[in-house]
C-alpha atoms as a PDB file:
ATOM      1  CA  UNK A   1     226.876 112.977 -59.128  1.00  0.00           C
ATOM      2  CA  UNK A   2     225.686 110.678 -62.085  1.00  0.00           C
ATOM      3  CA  UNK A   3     222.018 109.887 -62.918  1.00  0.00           C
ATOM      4  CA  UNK A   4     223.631 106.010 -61.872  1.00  0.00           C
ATOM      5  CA  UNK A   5     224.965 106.492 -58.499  1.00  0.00           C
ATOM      6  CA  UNK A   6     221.711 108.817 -57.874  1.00  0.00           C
ATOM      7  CA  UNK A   7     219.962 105.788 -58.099  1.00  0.00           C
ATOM      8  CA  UNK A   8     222.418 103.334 -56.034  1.00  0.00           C
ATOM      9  CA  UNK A   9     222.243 105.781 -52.895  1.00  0.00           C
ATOM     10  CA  UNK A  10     218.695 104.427 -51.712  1.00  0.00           C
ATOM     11  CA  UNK A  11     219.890 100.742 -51.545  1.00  0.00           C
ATOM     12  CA  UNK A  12     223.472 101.707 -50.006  1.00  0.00           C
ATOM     13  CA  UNK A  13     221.427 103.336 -47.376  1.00  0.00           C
ATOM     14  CA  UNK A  14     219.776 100.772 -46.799  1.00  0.00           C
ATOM     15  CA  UNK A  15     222.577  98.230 -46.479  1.00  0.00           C
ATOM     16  CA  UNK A  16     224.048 100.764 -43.581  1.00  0.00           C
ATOM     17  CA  UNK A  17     220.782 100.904 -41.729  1.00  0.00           C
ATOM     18  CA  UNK A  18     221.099  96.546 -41.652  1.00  0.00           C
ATOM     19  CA  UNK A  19     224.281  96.451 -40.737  1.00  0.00           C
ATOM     20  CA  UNK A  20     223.475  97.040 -37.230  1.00  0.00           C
ATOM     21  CA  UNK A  21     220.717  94.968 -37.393  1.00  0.00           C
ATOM     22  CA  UNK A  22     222.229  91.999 -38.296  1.00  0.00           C
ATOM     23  CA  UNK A  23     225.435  92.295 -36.121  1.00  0.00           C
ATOM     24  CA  UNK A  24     222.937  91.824 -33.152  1.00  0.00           C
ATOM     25  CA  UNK A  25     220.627  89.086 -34.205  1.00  0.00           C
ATOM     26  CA  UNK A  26     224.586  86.963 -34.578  1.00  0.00           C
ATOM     27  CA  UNK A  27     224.968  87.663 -30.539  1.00  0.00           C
ATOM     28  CA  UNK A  28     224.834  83.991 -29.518  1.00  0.00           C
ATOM     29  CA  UNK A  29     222.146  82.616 -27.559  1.00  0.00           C
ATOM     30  CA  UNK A  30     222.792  82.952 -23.386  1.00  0.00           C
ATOM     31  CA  UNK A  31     225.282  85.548 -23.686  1.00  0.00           C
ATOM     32  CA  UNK A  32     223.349  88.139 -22.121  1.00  0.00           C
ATOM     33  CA  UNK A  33     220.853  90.509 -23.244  1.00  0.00           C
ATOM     34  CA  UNK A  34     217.199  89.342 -24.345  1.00  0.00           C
ATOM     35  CA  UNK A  35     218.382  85.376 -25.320  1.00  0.00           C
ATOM     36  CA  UNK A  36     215.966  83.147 -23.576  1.00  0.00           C
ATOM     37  CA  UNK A  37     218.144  80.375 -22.381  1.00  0.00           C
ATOM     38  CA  UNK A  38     215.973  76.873 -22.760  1.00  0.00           C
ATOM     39  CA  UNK A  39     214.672  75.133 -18.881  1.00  0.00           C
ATOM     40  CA  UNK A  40     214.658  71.302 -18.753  1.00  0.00           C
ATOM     41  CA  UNK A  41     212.562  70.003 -16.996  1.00  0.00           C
ATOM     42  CA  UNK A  42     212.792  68.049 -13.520  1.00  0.00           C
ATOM     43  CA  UNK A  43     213.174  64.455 -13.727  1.00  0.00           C
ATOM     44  CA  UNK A  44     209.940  63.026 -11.480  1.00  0.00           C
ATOM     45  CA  UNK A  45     210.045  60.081  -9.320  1.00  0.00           C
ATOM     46  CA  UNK A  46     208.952  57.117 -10.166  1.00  0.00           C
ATOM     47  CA  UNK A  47     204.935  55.913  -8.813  1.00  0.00           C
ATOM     48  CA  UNK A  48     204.922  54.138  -6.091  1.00  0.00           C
ATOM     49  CA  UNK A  49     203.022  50.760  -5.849  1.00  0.00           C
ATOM     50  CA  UNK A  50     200.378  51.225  -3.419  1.00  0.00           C
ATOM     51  CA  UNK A  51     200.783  47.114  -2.573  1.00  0.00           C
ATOM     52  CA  UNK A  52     204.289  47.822  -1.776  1.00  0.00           C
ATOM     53  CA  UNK A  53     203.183  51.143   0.611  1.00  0.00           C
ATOM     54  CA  UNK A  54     200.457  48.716   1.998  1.00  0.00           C
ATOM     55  CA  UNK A  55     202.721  46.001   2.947  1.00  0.00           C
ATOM     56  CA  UNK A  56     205.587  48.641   4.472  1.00  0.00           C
ATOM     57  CA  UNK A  57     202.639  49.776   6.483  1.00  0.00           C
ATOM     58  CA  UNK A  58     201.630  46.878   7.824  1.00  0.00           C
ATOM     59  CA  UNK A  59     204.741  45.737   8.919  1.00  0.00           C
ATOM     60  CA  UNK A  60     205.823  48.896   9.913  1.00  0.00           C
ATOM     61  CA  UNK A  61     203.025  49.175  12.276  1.00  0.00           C
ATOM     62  CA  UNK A  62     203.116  45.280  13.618  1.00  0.00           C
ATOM     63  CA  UNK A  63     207.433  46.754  14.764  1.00  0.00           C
ATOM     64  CA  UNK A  64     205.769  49.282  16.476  1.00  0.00           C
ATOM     65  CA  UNK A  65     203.413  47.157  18.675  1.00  0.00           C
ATOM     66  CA  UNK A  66     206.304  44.133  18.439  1.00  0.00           C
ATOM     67  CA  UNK A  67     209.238  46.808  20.255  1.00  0.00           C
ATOM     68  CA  UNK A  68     207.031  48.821  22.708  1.00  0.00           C
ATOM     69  CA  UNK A  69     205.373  44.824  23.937  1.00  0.00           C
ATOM     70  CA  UNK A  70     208.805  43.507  24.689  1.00  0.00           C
ATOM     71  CA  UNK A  71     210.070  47.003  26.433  1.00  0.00           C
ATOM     72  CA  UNK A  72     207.592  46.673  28.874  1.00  0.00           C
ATOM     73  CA  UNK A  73     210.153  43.678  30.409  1.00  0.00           C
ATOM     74  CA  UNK A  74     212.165  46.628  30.738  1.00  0.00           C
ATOM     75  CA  UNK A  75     209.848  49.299  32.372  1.00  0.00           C
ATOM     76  CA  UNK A  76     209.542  46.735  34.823  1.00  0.00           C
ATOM     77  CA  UNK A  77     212.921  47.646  36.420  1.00  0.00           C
ATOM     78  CA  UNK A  78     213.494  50.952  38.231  1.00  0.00           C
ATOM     79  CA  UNK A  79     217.179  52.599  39.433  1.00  0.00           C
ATOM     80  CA  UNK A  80     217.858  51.587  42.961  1.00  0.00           C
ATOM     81  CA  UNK A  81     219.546  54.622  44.101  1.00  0.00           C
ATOM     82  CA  UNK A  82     216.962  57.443  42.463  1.00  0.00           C
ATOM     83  CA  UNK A  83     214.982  59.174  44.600  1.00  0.00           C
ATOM     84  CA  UNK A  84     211.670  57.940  43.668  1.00  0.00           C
ATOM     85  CA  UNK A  85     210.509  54.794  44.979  1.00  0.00           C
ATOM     86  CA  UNK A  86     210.550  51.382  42.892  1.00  0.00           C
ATOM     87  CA  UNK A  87     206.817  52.309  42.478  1.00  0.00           C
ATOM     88  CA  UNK A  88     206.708  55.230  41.045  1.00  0.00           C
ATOM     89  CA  UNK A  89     209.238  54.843  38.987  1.00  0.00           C
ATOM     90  CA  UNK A  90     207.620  51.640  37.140  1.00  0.00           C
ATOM     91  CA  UNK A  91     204.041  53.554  37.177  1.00  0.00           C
ATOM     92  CA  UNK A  92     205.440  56.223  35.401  1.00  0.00           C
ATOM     93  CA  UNK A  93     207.214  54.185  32.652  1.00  0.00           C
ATOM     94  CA  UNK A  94     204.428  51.456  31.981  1.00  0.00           C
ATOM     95  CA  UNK A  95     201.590  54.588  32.021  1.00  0.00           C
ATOM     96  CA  UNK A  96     203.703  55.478  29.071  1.00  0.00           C
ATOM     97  CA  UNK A  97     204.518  52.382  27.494  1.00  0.00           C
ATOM     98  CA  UNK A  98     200.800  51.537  27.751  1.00  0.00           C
ATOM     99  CA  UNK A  99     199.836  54.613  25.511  1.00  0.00           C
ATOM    100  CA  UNK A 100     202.188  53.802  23.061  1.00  0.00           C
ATOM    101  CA  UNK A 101     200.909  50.248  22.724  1.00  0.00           C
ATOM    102  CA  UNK A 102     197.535  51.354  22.215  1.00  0.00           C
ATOM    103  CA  UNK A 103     198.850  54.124  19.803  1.00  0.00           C
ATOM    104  CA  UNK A 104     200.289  51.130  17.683  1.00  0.00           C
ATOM    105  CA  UNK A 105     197.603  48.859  17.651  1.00  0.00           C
ATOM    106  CA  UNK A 106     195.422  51.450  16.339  1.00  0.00           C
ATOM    107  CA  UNK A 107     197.817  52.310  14.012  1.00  0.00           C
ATOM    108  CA  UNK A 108     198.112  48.570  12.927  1.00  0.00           C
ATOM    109  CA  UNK A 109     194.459  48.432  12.278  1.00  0.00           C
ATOM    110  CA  UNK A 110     194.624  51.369   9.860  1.00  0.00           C
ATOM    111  CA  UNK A 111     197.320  50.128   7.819  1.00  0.00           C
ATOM    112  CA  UNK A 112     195.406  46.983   7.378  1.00  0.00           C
ATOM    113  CA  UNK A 113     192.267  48.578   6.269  1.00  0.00           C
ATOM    114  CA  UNK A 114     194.269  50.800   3.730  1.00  0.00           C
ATOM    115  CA  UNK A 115     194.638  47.550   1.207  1.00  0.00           C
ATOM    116  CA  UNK A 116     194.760  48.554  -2.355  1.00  0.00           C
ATOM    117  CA  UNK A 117     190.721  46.940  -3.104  1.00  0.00           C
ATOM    118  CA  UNK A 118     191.750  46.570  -6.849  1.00  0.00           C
ATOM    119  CA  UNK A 119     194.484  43.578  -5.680  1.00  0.00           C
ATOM    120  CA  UNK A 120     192.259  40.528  -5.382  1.00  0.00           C
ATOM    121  CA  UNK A 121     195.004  38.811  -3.588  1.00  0.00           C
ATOM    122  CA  UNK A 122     196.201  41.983  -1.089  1.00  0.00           C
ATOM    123  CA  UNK A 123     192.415  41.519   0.061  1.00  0.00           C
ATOM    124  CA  UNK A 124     192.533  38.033   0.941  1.00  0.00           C
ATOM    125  CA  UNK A 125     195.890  38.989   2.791  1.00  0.00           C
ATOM    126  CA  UNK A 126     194.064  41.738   4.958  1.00  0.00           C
ATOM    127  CA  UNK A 127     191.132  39.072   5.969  1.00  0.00           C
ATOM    128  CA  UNK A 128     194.054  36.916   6.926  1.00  0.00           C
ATOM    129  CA  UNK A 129     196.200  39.824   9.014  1.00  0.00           C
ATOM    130  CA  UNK A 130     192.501  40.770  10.150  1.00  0.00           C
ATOM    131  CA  UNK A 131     191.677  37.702  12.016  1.00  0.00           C
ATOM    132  CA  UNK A 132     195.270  38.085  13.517  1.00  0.00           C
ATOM    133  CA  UNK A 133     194.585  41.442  15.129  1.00  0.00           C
ATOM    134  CA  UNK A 134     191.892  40.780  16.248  1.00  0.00           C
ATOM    135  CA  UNK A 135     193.331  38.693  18.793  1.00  0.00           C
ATOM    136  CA  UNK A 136     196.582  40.503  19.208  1.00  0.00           C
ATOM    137  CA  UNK A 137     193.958  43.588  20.183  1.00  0.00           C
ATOM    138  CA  UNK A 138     192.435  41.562  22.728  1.00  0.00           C
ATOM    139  CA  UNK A 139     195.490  40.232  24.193  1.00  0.00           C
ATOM    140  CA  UNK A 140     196.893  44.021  24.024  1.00  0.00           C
ATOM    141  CA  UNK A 141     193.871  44.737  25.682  1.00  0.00           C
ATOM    142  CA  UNK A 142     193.866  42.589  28.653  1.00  0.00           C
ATOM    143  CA  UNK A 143     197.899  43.314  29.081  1.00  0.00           C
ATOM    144  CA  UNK A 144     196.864  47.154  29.252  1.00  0.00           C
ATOM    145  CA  UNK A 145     193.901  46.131  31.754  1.00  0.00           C
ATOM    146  CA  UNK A 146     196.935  44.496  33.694  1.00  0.00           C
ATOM    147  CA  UNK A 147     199.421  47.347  33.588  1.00  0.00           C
ATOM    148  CA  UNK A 148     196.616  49.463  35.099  1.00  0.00           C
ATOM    149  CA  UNK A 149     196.321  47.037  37.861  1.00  0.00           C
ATOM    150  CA  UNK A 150     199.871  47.315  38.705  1.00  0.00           C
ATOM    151  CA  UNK A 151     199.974  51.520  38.079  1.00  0.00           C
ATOM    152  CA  UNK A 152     196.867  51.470  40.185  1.00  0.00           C
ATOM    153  CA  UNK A 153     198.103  49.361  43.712  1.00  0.00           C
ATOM    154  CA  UNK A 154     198.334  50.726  46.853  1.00  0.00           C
ATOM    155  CA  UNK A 155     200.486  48.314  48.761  1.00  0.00           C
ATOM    156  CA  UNK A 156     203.723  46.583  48.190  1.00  0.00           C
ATOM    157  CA  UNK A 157     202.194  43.202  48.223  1.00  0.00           C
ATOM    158  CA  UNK A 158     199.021  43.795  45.912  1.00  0.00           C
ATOM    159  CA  UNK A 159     201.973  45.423  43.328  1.00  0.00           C
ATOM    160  CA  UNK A 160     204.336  42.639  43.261  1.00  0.00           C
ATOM    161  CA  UNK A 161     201.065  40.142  42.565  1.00  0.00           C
ATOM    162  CA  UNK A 162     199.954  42.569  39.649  1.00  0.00           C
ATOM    163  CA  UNK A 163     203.371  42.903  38.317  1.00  0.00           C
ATOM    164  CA  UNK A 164     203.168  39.134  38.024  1.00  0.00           C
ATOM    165  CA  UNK A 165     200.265  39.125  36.422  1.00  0.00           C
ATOM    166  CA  UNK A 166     200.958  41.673  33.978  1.00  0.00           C
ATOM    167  CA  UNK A 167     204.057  40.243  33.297  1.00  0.00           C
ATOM    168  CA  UNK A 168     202.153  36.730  31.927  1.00  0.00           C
ATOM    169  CA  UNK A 169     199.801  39.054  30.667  1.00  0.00           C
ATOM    170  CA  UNK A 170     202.568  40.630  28.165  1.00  0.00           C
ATOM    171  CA  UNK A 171     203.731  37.697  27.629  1.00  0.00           C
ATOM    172  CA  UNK A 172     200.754  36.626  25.683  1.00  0.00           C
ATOM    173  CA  UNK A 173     200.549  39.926  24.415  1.00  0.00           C
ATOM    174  CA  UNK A 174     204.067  38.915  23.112  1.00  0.00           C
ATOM    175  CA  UNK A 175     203.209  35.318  21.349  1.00  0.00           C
ATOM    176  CA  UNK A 176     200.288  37.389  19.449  1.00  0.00           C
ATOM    177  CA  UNK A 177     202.474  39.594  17.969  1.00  0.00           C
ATOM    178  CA  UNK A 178     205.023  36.538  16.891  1.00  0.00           C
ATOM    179  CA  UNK A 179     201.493  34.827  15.033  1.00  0.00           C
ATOM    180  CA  UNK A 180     201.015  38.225  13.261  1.00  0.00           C
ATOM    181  CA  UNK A 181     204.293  38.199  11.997  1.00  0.00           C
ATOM    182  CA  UNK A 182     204.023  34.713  11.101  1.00  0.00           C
ATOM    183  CA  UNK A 183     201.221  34.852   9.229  1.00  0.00           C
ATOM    184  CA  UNK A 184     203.060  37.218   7.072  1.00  0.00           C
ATOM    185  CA  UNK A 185     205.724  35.477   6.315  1.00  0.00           C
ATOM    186  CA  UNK A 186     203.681  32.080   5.393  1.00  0.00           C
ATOM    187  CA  UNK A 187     200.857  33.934   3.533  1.00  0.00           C
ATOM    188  CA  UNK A 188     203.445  35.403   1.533  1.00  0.00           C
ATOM    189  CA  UNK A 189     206.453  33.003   0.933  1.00  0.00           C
ATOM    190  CA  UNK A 190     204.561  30.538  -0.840  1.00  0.00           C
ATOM    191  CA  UNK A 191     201.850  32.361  -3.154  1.00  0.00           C
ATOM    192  CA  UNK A 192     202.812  33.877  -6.156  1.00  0.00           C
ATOM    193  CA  UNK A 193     200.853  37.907  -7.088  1.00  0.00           C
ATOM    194  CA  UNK A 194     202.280  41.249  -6.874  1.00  0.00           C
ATOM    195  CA  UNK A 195     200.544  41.497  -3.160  1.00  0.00           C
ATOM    196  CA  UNK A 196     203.580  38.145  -1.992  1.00  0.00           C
ATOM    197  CA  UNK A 197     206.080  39.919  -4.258  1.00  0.00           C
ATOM    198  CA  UNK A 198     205.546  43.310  -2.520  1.00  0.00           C
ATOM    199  CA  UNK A 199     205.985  42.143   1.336  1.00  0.00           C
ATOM    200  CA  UNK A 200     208.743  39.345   0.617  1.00  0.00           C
ATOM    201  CA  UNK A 201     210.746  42.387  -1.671  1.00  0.00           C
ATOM    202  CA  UNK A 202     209.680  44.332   1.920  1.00  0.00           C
ATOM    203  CA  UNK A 203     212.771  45.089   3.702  1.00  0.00           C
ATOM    204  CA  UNK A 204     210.667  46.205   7.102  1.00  0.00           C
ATOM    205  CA  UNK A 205     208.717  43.104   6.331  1.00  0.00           C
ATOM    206  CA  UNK A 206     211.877  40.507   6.034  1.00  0.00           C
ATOM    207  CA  UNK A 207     213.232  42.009   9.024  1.00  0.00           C
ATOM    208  CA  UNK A 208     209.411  41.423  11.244  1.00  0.00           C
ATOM    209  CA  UNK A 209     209.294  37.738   9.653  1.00  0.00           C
ATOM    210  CA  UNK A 210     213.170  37.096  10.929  1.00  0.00           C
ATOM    211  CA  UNK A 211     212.776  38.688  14.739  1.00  0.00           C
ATOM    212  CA  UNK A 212     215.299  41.494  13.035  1.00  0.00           C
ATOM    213  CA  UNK A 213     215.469  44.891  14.161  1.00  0.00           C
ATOM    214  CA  UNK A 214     213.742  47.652  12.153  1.00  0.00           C
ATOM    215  CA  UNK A 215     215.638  48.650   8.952  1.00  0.00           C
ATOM    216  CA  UNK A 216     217.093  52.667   9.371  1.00  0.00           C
ATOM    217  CA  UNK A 217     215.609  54.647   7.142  1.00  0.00           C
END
């Protein structure tokens, strides 16, 4: 061996030992191995406008009293060939149609007191739907004072006179609902602010103004 390839044999070996070396850091990225593969990240939802939550709410809430007020009409009527009498079976429904009225107007009043404070004109919205419950809540209150009346009587004649009663009773119950939803409608057809924009855009809210059912969903 000359003095000349004496001195090449260091960098051949050296070559050899990268060889390897460099045949693995080509290995293309997610083909196995140690390659870190890159994570994308979730798309996220867009916020939600708290006006538009209030005003869903609100109306959401007035359906609830609005659909359990005019199914009392129905608990009224009982199955002529069950085995329970007509009594019973019209205690047991309006006990329970009762709770769920109260359950609603409670759940009315909370919606309302959720407005978004920082939306001058969703507060002067609430003092209007405020002066509205409060008489729907005393009208809900007397028609629950009725249904007791007629859940409570211990002769036929005494419960037909308290089922009349209760009966005008709802019915005013009824009309109190109809101003709530009214007052919806005109406090927020004709003003312009995000709080109008967010119940007339309001498809639970279109659907209370109009007498419609409750949107699915």
């Amino acid at each position: 061996m000359t003095p000349r390839q004496r001195a090449l044999m260091p960098a051949i070996a050296l070559a050899l030992i990268a060889l390897p070396l460099s045949a693995c850091s080509s290995e293309p990225q997610g083909s196995g191995g140690n390659a870190i593969e890159s994570v994308q990240p979730s798309p996220t939802s867009p916020p939600v406008d708290p006006v538009v939550s209030w005003a869903d709410g609100v109306c959401g809430a007035a359906f609830g009293i609005r659909d359990n007020v005019r199914a009392i009409g129905e608990d009224l009527a009982f199955d002529p060939v069950s085995a329970a009498t007509a009594g019973d079976q019209i205690r047991a429904n309006l006990d329970a149609r009762s709770e769920a009225v109260g359950r609603a107007v409670e759940d009315l009043g909370t919606q309302i007191g959720k407005v978004p404070v920082d939306s001058t004109q969703a507060v002067a919205l609430a003092t209007d739907f405020e002066a509205e419950y409060a008489a729907l809540e005393r009208s809900i209150a007397e028609a629950r004072t009725a249904i007791e009346a007629v859940t409570s009587a211990g002769d036929v004649i005494t419960f037909g006179l308290n089922a009349a009663a209760a009966i005008a009773s709802i019915r005013t119950a009824s009309e109190a609902t109809g101003a709530l939803a009214t007052t919806i409608g005109e406090a927020t057809s004709g003003a312009q602010g995000s709080a109008s924009d967010a119940f007339a855009s309001s498809s639970v809210c279109v659907a209370l103004t109009n007498g419609d059912p409750i949107p699915a969903g």
